[in-house]
Protein backbone atom coordinates (compact mmCIF):
# COMPACT_ATOMS: atom_id res chain seq x y z
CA UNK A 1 30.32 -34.79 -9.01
CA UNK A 2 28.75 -37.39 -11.21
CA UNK A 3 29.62 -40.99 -10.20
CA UNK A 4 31.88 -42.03 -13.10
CA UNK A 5 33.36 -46.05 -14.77
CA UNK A 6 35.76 -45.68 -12.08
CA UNK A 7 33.18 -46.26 -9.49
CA UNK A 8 32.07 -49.59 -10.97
CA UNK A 9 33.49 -53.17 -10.64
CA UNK A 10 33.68 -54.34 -14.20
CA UNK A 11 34.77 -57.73 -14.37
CA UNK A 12 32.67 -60.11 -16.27
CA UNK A 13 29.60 -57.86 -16.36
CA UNK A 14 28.04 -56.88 -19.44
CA UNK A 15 28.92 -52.82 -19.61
CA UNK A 16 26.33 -50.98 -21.54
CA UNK A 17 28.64 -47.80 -23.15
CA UNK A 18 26.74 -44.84 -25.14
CA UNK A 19 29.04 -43.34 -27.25
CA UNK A 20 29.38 -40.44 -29.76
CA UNK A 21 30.20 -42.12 -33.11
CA UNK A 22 27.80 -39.37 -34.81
CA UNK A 23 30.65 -38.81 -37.56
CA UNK A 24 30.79 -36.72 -40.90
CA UNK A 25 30.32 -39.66 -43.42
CA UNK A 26 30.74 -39.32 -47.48
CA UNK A 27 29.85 -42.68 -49.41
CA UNK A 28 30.05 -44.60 -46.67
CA UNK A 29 33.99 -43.39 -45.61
CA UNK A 30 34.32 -41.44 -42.54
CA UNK A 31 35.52 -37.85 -43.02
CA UNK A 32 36.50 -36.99 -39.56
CA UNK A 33 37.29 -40.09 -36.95
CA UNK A 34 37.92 -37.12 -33.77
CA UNK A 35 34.63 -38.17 -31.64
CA UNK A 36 35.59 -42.04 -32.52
CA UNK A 37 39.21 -41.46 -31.52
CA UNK A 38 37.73 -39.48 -28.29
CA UNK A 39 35.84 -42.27 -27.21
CA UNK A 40 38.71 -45.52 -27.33
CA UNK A 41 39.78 -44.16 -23.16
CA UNK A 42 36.62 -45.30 -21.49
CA UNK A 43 36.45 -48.45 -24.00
CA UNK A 44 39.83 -49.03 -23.18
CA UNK A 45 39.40 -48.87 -19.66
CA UNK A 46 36.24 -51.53 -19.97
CA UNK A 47 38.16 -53.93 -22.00
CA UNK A 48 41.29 -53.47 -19.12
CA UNK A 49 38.96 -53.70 -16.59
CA UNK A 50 37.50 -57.43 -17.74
CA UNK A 51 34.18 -56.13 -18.99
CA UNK A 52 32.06 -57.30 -21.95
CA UNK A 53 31.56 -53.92 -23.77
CA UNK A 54 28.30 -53.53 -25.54
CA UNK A 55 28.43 -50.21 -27.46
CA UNK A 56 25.66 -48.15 -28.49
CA UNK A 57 25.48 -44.69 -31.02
CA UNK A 58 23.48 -43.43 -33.06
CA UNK A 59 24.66 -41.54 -36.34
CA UNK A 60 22.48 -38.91 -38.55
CA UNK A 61 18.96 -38.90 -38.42
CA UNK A 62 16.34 -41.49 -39.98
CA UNK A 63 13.00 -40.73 -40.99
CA UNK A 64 12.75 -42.92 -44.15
CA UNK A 65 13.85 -45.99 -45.25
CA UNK A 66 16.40 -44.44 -47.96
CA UNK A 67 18.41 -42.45 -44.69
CA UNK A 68 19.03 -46.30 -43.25
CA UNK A 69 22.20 -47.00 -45.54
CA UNK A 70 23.89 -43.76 -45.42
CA UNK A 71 23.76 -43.90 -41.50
CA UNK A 72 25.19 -47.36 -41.41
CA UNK A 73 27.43 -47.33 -38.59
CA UNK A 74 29.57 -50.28 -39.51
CA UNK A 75 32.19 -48.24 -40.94
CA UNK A 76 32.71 -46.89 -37.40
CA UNK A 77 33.23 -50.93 -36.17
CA UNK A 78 36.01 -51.23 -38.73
CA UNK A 79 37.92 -47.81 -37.61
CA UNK A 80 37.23 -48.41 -34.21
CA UNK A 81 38.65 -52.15 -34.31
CA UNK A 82 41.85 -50.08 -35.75
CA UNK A 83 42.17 -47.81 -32.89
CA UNK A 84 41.44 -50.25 -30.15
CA UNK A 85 43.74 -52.54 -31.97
CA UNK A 86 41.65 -55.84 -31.63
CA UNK A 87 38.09 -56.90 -32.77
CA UNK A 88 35.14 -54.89 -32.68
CA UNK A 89 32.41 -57.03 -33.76
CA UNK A 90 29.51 -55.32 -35.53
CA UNK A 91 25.82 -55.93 -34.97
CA UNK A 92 23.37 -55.18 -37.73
CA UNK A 93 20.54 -55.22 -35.42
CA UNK A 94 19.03 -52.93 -32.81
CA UNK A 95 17.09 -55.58 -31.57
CA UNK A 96 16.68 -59.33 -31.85
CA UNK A 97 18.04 -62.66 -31.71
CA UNK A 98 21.13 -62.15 -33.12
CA UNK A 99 22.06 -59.16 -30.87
CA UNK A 100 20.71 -60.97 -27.95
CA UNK A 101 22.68 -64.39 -29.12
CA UNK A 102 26.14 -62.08 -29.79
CA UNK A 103 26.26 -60.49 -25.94
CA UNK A 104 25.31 -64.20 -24.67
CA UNK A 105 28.47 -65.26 -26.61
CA UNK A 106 30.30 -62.46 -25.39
CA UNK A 107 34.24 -63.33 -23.40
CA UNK A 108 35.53 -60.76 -21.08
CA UNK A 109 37.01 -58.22 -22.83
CA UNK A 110 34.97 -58.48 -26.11
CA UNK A 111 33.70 -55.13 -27.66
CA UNK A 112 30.50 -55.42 -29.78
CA UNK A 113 28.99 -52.09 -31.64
CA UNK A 114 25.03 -52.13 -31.93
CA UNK A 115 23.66 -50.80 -34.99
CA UNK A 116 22.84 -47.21 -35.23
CA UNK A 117 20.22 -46.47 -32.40
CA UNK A 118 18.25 -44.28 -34.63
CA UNK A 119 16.64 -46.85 -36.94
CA UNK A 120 14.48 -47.03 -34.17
CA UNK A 121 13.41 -43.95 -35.04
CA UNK A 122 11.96 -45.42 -38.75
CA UNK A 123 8.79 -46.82 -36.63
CA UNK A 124 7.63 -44.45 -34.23
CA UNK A 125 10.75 -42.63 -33.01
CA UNK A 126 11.31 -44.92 -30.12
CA UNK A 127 14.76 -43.90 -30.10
CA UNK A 128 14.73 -39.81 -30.26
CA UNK A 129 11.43 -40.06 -27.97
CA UNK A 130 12.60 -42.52 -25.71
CA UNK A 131 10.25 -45.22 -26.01
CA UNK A 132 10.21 -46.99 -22.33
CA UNK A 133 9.80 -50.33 -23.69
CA UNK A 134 13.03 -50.06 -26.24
CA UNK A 135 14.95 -48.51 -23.11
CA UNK A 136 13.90 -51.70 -20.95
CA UNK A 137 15.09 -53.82 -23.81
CA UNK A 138 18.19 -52.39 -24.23
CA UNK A 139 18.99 -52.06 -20.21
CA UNK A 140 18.12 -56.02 -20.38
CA UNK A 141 21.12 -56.29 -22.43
CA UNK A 142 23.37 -55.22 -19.54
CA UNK A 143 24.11 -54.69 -16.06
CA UNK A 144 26.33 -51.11 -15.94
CA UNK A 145 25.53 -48.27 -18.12
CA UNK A 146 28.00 -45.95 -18.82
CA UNK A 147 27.36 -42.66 -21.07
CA UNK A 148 30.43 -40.96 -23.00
CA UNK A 149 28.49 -39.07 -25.38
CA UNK A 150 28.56 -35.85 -24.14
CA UNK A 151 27.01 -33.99 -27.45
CA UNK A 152 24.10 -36.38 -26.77
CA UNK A 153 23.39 -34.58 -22.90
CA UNK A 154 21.24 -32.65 -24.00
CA UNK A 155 18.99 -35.39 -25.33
CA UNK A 156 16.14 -37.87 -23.71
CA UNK A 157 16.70 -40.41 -25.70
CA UNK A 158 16.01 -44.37 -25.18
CA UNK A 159 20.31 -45.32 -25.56
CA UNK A 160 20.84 -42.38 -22.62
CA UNK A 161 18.10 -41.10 -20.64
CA UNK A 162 16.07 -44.55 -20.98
CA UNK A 163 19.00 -47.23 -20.19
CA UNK A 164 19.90 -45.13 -17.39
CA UNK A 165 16.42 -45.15 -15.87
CA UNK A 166 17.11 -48.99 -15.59
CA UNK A 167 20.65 -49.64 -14.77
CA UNK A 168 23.10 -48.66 -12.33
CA UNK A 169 24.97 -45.58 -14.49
CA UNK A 170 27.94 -43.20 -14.76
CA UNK A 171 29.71 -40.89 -17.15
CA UNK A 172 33.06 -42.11 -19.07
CA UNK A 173 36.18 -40.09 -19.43
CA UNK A 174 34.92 -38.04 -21.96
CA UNK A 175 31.95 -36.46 -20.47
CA UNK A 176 34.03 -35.86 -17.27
CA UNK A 177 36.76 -33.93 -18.88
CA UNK A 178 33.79 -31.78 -20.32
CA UNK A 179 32.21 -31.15 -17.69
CA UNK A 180 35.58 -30.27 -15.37
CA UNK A 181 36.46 -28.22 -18.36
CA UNK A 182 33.38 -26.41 -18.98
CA UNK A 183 32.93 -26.08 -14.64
CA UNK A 184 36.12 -23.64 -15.27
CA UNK A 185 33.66 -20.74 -16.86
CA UNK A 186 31.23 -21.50 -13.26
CA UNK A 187 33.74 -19.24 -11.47
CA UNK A 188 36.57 -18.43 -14.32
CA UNK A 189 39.81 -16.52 -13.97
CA UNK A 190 39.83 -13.07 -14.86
CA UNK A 191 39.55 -11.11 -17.28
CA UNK A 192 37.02 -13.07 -18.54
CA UNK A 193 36.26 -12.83 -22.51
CA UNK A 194 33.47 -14.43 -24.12
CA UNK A 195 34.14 -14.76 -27.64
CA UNK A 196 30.55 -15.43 -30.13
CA UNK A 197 30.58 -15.81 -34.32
CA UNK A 198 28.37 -17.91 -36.21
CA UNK A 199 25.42 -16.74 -37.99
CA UNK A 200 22.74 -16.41 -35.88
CA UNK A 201 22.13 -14.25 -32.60
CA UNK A 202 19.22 -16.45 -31.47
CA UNK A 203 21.03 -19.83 -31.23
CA UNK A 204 23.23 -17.88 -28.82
CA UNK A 205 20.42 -16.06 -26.60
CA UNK A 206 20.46 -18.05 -23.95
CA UNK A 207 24.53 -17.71 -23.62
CA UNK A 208 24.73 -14.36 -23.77
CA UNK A 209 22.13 -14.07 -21.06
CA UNK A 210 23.64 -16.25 -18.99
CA UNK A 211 26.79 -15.00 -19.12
CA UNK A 212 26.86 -11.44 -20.04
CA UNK A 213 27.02 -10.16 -16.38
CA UNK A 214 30.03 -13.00 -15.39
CA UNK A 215 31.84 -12.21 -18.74
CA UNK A 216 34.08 -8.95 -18.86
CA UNK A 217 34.04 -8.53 -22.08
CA UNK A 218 32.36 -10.15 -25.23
CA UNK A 219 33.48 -9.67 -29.09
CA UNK A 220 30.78 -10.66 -31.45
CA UNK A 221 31.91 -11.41 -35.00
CA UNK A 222 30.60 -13.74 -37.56
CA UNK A 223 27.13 -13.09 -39.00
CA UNK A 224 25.86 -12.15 -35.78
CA UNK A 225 28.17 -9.28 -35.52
CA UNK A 226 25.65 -7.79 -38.14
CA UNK A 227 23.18 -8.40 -36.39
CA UNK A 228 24.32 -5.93 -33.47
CA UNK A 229 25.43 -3.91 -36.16
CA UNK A 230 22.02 -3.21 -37.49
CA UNK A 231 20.62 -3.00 -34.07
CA UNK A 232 23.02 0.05 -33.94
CA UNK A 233 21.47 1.48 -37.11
CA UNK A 234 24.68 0.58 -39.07
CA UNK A 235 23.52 -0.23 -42.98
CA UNK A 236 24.80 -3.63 -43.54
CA UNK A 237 24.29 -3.85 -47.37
CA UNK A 238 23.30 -7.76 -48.13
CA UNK A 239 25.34 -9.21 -45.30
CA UNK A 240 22.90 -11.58 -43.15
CA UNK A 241 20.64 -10.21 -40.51
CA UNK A 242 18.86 -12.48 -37.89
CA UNK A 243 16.02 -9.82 -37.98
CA UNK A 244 14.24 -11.76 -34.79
CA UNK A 245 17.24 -11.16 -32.55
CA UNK A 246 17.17 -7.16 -33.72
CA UNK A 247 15.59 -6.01 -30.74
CA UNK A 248 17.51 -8.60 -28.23
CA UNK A 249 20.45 -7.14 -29.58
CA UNK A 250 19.60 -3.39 -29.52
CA UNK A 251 18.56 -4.47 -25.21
CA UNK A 252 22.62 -6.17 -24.87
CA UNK A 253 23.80 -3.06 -26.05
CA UNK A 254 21.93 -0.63 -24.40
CA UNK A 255 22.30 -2.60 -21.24
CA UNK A 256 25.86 -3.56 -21.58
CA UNK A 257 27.82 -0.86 -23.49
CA UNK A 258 30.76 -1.47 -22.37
CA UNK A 259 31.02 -4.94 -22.39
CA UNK A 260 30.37 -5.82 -26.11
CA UNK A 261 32.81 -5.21 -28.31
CA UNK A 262 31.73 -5.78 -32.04
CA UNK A 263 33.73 -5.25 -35.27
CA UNK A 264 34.97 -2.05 -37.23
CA UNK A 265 35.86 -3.12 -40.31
CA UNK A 266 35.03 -6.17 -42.75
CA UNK A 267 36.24 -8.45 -45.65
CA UNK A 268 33.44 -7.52 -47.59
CA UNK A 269 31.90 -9.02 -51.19
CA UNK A 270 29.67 -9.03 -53.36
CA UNK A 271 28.84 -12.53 -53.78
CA UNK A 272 28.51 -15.65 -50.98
CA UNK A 273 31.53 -17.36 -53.21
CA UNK A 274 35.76 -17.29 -52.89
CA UNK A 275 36.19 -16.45 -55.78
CA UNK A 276 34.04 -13.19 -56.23
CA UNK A 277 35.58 -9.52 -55.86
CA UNK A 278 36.10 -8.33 -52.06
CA UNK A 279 37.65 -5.75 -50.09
CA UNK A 280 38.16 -4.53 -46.59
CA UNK A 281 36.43 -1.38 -45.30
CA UNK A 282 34.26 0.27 -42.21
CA UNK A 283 31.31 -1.14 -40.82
CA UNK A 284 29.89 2.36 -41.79
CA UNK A 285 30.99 1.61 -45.74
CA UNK A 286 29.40 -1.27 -46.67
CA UNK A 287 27.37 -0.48 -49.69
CA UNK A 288 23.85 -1.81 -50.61
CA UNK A 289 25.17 -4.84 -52.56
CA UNK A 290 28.09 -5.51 -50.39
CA UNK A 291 28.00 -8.67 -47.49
CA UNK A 292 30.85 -8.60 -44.81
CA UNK A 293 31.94 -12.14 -44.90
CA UNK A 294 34.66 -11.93 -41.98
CA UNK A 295 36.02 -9.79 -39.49
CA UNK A 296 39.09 -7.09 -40.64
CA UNK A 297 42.33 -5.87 -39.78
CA UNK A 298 41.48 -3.05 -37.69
CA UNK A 299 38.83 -5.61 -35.98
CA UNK A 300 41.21 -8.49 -35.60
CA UNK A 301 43.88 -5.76 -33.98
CA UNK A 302 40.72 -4.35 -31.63
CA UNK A 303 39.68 -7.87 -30.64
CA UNK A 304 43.53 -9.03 -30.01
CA UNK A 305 43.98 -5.85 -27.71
CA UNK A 306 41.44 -7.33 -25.33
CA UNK A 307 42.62 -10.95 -25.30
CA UNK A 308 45.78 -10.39 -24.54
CA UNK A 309 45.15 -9.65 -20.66
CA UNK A 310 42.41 -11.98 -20.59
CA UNK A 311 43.03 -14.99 -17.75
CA UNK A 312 39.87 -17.44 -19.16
CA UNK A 313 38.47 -17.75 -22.35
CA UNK A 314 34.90 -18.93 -23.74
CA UNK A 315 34.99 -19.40 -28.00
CA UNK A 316 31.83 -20.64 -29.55
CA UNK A 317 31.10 -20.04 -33.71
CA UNK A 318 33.50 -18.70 -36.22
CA UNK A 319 34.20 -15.40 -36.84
CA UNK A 320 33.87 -15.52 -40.43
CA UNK A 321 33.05 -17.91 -42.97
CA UNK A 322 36.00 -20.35 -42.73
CA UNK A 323 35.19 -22.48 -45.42
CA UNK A 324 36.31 -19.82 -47.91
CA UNK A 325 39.80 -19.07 -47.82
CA UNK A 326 39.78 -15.60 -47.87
CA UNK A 327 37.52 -15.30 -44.97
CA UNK A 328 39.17 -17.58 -42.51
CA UNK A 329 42.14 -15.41 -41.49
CA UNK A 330 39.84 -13.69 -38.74
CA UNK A 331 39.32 -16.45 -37.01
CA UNK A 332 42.97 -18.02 -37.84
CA UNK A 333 44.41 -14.83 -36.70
CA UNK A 334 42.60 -14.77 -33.28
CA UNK A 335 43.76 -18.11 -32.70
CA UNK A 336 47.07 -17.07 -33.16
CA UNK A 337 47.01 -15.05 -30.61
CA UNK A 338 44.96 -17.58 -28.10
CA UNK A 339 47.79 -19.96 -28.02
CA UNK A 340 50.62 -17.28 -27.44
CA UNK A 341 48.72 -15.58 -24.02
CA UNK A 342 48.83 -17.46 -20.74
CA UNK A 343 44.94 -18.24 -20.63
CA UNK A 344 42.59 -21.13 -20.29
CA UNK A 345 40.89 -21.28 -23.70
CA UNK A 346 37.67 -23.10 -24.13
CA UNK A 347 36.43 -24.08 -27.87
CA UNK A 348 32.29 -24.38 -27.40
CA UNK A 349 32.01 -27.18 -29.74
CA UNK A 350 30.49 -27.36 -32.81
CA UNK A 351 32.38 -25.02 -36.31
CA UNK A 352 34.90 -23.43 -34.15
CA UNK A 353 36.29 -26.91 -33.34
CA UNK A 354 35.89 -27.85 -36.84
CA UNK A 355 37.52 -23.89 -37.89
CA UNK A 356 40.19 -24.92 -35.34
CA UNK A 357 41.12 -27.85 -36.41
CA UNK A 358 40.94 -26.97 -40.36
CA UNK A 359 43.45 -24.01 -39.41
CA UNK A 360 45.95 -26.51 -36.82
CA UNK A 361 45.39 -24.90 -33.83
CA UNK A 362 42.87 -27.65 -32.04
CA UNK A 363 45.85 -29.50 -29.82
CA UNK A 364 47.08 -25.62 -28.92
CA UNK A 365 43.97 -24.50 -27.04
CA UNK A 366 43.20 -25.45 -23.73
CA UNK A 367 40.11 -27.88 -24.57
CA UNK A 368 37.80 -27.83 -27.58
CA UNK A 369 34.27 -29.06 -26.62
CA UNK A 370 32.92 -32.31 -28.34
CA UNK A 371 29.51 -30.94 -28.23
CA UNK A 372 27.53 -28.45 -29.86
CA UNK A 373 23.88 -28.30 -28.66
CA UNK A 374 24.99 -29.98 -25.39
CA UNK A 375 27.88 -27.31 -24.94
CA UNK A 376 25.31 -24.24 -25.51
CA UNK A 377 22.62 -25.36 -23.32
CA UNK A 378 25.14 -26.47 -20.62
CA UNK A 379 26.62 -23.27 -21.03
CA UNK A 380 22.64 -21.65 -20.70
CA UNK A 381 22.68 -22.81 -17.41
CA UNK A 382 20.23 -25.60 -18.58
CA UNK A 383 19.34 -28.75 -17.20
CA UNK A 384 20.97 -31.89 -19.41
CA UNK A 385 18.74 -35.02 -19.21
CA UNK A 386 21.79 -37.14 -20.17
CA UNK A 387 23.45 -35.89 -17.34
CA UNK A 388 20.83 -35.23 -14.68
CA UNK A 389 19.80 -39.11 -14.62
CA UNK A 390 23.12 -40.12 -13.65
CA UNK A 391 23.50 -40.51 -9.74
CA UNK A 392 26.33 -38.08 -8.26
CA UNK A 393 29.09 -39.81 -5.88
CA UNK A 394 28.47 -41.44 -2.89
């Protein structure tokens, strides 16, 4: 168990936090405040706890000068001074005198947000490759570190790996309830059903071959589902094919027939659009210009026939296109029927948290994941160098 803010004394020490504040932004609003929100426990707990709370993010990528504005993260001070309910002063600096002058200011209990970590990135990528002399900078700033930003694990970066390297470190609350949530699927309840949408096959390799001999089952739907389809030698019209992953797939299935369950029908059209003509029919009746855009009825009936006596549950990708609203009830439906059974139901971050919470089912399911790269390669079995430099307990 990784040694966590609990294990620190915090009063009067400068408390280095890396957060999550990686938000959908349009014109400079924030769409979607759930990984801000997710973060105020641990911040709270500093600010409780006497600390001065320095807090660091970063938020889109920068590799020009024109990306620097859109990825502003001073919109996140203002929401986050909202949820924490006092000031949250913001920093327009990554570096320099006035950061450096703002922390020496700094009262117990003060919260202070560092510009985006990224425009580091604009000169070098010091932040993304974890320059050693911006991490020794930044650790100079503090004396605990403290890393909440679980979808960052699976990172080396300067504002994780690097401030680590130089400070005494833990996790916050948020990347401890991920990791006891996700530790449930290390030895899970049974039946255990791995559930796997999405698009492509190959971003979910390494899952499926991690898990496919602890999971009982696994239903594949989404755009991967054609993928196995087509491995089966099942004509899938114009629906997307992650040609690559053909021969991975045709291997799962010859290795694990009875394990993989994949769809019998689809909500099938003509054109990637809402609006254009569609109908449901067999997997074996798609015609040539014809794309199966979401699982069917008989599918969605198949797929709830297994869940019902499953014990533990593992749900990463859509199983249709959700954005559209006529190909939304697979997944919608499915969900339905996740928060009705008596299982532990796991949401692998990423658009099934987003599908989730679009359709009103995120505060039914057991936990939905924060992460998305972090939550697949955790689930791989992989090594997170967010996570690995933090010292375990005692």
């Amino acid at each position: 168990m990784k040694r966590n803010i609990r294990d620190f004394a915090l009063s009067d020490k400068r408390v280095l936090i890396r957060c999550d504040f990686n938000v959908p932004m349009k014109e400079g609003k924030i769409v979607d405040d759930n990984r801000i929100v997710t973060s105020v426990p641990t911040i709270k707990y500093a600010i409780d706890n006497n600390a001065k709370v320095v807090l660091f993010s970063h938020l889109g990528r920068v590799k020009e000068e024109a990306d620097l504005a859109k990825n502003d993260l001073a919109p996140v001070a203002v929401r986050l001074s909202e949820l924490l309910g006092k000031e949250v002063k913001f920093v327009n600096q990554t570096r320099g005198l006035e950061l450096e002058n703002a922390i020496a200011s700094m009262n117990n209990g003060d919260v202070i947000l560092v510009q985006n970590t990224r425009y580091e990135d604009l000169d070098g990528k010091k932040e993304s490759g974890n320059d050693p002399e911006l991490a020794k900078y930044w650790s100079n700033l503090g004396d605990i570190f403290i890393n909440d930003a679980f979808g960052t694990l699976h990172r080396a970066h300067a504002s994780n790996v690097g401030i680590a390297s130089n400070l005494p470190s833990g996790v916050g609350f948020l990347v401890e309830k991920e990791l006891q949530e996700l530790s449930r699927l290390d030895d899970p309840e049974r039946p255990f059903v791995l559930i796997l949408g999405g698009s492509k096959v190959s971003d979910k390799i390494g899952v499926i071959e991690n898990l496919v001999t602890r999971a009982d089952r696994i239903l594949i739907g989404g755009g991967m589902a054609n993928t196995f389809l087509k491995a089966k030698g099942i004509n899938m019209g114009k629906s997307v094919i992650d040609e690559e992953s053909l021969d991975f797939a045709k291997r799962m299935l010859d290795t694990y027939p009875e394990k993989i369950v994949l769809p019998v029908d689809v909500n099938a059209f003509k054109d990637f659009n809402n609006d254009a003509e569609n109908r449901f029919v067999d997997v074996t009746s798609l015609s040539e210009e014809e794309m199966g855009l979401d699982i069917g009825p008989k599918t969605i009936a198949e797929f709830a026939d297994v869940l019902k006596s499953a014990k533990t549950i593992f749900w990463n990708g859509p199983l249709g296109v959700y954005e559209f609203t006529k190909c939304m009830e697979g997944s919608r439906q499915i969900l339905e029927v996740l928060v009705k059974i008596d299982a532990k139901t796991i949401l692998g971050g990423g658009d099934i948290v987003a599908a989730c919470d679009k359709l009103g089912y995120k505060d039914k399911v057991t936990h939905a994941s924060t992460g998305g790269g972090a939550t697949l390669e955790y689930m791989e079995g992989k090594l997170l160098p967010g996570l690995a430099c933090i010292p375990d307990k005692g």
